[in-house]
Protein backbone atom coordinates (compact mmCIF):
# COMPACT_ATOMS: atom_id res chain seq x y z
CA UNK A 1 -9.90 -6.31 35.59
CA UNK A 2 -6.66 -5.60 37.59
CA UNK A 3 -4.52 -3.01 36.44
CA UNK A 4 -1.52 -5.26 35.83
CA UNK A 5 -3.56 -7.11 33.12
CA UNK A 6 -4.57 -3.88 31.63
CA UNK A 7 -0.85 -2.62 31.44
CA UNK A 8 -0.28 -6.04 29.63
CA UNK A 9 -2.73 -5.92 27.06
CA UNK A 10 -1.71 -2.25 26.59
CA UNK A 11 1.83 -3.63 26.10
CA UNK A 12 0.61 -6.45 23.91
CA UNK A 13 -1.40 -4.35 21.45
CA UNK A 14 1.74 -1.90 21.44
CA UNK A 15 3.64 -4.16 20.51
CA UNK A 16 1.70 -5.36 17.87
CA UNK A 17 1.10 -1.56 16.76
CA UNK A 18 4.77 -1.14 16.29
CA UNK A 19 5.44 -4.20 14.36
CA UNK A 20 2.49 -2.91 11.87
CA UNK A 21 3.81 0.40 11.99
CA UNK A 22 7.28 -1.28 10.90
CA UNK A 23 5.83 -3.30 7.90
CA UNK A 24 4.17 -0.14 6.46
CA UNK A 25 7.15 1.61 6.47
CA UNK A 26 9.26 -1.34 4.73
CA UNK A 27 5.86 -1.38 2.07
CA UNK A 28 6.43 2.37 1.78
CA UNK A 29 10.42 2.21 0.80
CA UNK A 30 9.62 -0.81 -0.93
CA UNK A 31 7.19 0.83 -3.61
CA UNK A 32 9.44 3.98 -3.92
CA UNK A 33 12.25 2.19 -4.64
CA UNK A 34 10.01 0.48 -7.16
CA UNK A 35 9.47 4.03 -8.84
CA UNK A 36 12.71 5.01 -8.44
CA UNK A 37 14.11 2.09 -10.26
CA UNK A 38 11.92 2.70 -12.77
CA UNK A 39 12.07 6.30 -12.83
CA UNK A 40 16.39 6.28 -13.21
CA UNK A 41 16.59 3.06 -14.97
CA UNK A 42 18.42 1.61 -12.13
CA UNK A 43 17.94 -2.27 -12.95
CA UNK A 44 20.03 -3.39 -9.76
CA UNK A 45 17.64 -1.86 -7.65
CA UNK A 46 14.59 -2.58 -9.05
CA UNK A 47 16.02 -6.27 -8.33
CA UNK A 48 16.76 -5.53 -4.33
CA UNK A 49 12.60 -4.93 -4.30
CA UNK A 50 12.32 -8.27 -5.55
CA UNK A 51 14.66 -9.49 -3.03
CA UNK A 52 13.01 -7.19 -0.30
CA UNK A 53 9.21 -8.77 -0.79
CA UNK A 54 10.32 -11.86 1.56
CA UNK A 55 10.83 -9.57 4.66
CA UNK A 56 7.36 -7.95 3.96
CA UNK A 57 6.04 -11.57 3.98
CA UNK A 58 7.83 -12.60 7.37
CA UNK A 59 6.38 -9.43 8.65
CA UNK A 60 2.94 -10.10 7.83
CA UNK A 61 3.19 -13.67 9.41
CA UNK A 62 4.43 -12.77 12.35
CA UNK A 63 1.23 -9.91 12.85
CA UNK A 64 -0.47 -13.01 11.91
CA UNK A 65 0.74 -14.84 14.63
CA UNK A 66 0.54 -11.83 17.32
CA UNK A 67 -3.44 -11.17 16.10
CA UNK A 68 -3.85 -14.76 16.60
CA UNK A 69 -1.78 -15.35 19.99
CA UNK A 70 -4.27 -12.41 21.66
CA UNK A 71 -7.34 -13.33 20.02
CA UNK A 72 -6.92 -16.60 21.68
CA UNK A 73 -5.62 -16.12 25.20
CA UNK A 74 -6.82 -11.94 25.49
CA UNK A 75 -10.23 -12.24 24.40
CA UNK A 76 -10.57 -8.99 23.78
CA UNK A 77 -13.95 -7.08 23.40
CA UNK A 78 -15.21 -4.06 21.70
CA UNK A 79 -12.83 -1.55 20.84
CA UNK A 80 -10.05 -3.58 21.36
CA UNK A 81 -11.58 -6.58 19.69
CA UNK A 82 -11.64 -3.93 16.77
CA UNK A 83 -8.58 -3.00 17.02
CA UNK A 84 -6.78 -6.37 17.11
CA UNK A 85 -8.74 -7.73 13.87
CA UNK A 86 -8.18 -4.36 12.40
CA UNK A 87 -4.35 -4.93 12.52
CA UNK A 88 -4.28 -8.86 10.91
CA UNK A 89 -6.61 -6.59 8.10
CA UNK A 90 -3.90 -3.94 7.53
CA UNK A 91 -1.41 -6.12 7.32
CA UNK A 92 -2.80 -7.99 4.78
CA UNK A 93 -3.59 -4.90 2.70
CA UNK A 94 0.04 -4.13 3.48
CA UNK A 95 1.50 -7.18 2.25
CA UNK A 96 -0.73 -7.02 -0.77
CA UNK A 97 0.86 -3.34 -1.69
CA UNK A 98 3.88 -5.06 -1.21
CA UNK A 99 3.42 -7.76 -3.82
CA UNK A 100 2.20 -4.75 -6.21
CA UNK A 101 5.62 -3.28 -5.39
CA UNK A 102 7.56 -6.15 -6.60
CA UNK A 103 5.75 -6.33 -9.45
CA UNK A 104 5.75 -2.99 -10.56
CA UNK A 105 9.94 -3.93 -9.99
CA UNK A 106 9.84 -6.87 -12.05
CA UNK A 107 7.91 -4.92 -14.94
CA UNK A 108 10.30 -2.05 -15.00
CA UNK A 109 13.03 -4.25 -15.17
CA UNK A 110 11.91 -5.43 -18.81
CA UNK A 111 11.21 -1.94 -19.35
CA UNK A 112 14.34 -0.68 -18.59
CA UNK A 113 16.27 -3.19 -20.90
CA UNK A 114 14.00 -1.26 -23.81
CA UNK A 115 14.13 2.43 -25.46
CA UNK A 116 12.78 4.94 -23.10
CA UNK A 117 8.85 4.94 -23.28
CA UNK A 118 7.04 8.41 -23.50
CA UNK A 119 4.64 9.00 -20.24
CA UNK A 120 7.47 7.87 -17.96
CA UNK A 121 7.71 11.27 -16.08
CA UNK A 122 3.65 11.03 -15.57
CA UNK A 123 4.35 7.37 -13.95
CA UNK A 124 6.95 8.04 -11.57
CA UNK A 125 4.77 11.16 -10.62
CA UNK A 126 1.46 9.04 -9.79
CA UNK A 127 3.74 6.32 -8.22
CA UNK A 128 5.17 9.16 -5.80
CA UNK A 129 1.92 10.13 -4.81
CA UNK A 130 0.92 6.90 -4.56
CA UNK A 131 3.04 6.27 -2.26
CA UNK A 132 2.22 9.13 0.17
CA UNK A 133 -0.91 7.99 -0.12
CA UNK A 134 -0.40 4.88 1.85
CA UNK A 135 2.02 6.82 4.03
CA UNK A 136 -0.39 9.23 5.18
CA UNK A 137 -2.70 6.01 5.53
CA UNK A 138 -0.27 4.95 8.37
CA UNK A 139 0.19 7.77 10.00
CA UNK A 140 -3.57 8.27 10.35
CA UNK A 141 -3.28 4.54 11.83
CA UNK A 142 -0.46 5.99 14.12
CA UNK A 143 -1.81 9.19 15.43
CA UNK A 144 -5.75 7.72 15.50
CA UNK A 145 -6.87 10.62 13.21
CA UNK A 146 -10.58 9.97 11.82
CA UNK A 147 -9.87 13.09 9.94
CA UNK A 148 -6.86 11.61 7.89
CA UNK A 149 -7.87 8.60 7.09
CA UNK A 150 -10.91 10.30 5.45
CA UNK A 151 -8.05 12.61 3.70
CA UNK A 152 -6.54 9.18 2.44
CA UNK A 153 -10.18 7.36 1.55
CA UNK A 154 -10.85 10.57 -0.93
CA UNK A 155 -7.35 10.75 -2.37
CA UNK A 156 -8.02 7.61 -4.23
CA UNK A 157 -10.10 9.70 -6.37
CA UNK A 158 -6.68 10.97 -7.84
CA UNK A 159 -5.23 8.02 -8.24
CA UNK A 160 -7.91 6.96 -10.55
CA UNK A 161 -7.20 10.27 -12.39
CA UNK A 162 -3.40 9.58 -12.89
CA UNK A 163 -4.35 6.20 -13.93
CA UNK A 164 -7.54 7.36 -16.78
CA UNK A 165 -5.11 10.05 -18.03
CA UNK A 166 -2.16 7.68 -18.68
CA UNK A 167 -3.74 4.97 -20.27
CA UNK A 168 -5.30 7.24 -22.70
CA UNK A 169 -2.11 9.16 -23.54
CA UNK A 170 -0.09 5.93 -23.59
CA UNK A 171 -2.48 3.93 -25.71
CA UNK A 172 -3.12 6.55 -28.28
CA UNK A 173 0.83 6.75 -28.46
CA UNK A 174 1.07 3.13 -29.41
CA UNK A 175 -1.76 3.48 -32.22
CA UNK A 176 0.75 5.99 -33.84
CA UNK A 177 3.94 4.26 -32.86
CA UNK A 178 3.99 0.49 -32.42
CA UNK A 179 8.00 0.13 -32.00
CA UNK A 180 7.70 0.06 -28.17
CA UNK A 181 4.93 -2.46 -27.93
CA UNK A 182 6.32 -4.22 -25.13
CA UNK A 183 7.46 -1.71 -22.98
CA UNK A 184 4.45 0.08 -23.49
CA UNK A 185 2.43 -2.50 -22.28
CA UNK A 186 4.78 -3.11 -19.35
CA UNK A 187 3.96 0.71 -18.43
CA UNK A 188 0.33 0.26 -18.67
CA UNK A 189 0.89 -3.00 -15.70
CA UNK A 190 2.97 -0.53 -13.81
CA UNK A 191 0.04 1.84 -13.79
CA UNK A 192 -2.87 -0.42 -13.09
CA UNK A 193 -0.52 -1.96 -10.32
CA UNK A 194 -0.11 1.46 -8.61
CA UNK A 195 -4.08 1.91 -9.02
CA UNK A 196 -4.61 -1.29 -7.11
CA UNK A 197 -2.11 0.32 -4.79
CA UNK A 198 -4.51 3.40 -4.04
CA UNK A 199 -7.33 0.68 -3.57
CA UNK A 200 -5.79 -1.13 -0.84
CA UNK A 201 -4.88 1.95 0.79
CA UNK A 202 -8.52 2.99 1.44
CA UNK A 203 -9.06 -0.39 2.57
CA UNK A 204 -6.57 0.78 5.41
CA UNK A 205 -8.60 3.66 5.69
CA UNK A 206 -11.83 2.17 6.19
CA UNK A 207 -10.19 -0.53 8.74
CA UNK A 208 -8.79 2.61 10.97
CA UNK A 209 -12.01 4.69 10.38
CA UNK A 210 -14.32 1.68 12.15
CA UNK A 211 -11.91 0.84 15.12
CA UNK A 212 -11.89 4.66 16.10
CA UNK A 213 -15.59 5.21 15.34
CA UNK A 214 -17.10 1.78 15.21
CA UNK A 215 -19.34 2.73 12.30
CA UNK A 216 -18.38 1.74 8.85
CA UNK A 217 -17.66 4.90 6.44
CA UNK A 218 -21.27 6.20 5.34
CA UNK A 219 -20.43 6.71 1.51
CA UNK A 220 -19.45 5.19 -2.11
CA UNK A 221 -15.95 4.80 -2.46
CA UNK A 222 -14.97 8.15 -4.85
CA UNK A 223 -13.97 6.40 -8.41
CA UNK A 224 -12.97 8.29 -11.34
């Protein structure tokens, strides 16, 4: 292979790399402004992450269309056939953390409209490290660190923890206090959404752990 076709599949999957690398950071601000809405009431921006979803979704087609364009005229191998079906995978995971983002938007804006709920504090605190979560997902994806994508695989564990704790707390609120019904069980969405959140992000874990290793991660998922 010449070396002018290896500098232009280097400059393809580059390209590609950066346009993944700019949908996980629009996912990122995306969910924390989700929290943040949430977190300060701030109906006008929980409504901008509604708004916002459509450029994750552009995003994710056009990776689509980049995986596709080099699968069919690079025909890559090994590693780099890895690599290439790695990035459609991550951006699906991506655009699904998205969706959970908007949603977690639309469910604090009828929660916002309502009395404050108790547990709130506890939310925005899980959604925060939620969130850094799948940031230090990408950056693993950035820097090609085996190392912290494993970090990021085991944090789910704590997600799961945020998300056991809350649901207990919260539910055995409403059993003593039923006049927040609703945006009780608004709250409990916003923290099975952000669980789902911590799921996908050790899909993106796994992805990034086989393309640098070629071996699928060796363990059970950690669950709490």
């Amino acid at each position: 292979m010449s070396d002018h076709i290896v500098k232009s599949f280097d400059k393809v999957m580059g390209e590609l790399s950066a346009e993944l690398l700019r949908m996980s950071g629009l996912v990122h601000d995306q969910l924390t402004s989700a929290i943040n809405a949430l977190d300060l009431r701030d109906a006008s921006l929980a409504n901008r992450v509604r708004k916002n979803d459509r450029q994750v979704n552009a995003l994710d087609d056009d990776i689509e269309e980049r995986v596709m364009t080099i699968l069919a005229l690079r025909q890559p191998v090994a590693v780099d056939l890895r690599a290439t079906v790695a990035a459609l995978e991550i951006s699906r995971e991506l655009e699904r953390i998205g969706d959970l983002a908007k949603n977690i938007a639309k469910r604090g804006a009828v929660i916002i409209e309502q009395e404050p709920v108790p547990m709130m504090g506890e939310v925005a605190e899980m959604g925060r490290h939620t969130a850094k979560i799948v940031k230090d997902v990408m950056n693993a994806y950035q820097t090609r660190s085996v190392e912290q994508a494993l970090a990021a695989w085991n944090a789910d564990n704590e997600i799961d923890q945020y998300c056991n704790e809350i649901f207990y707390k919260v539910l055995s609120g409403m059993m003593t206090d039923n006049s927040n019904i609703n945006a009780c069980t608004q709250l409990l969405f916003v923290v099975k959404n952000l669980e789902r959140v911590g799921d996908h992000a050790t899909n993106i874990a796994e992805s990034i752990h086989f393309v640098l290793t070629g071996e699928k991660i060796g363990e059970r998922r950690p669950k709490s």
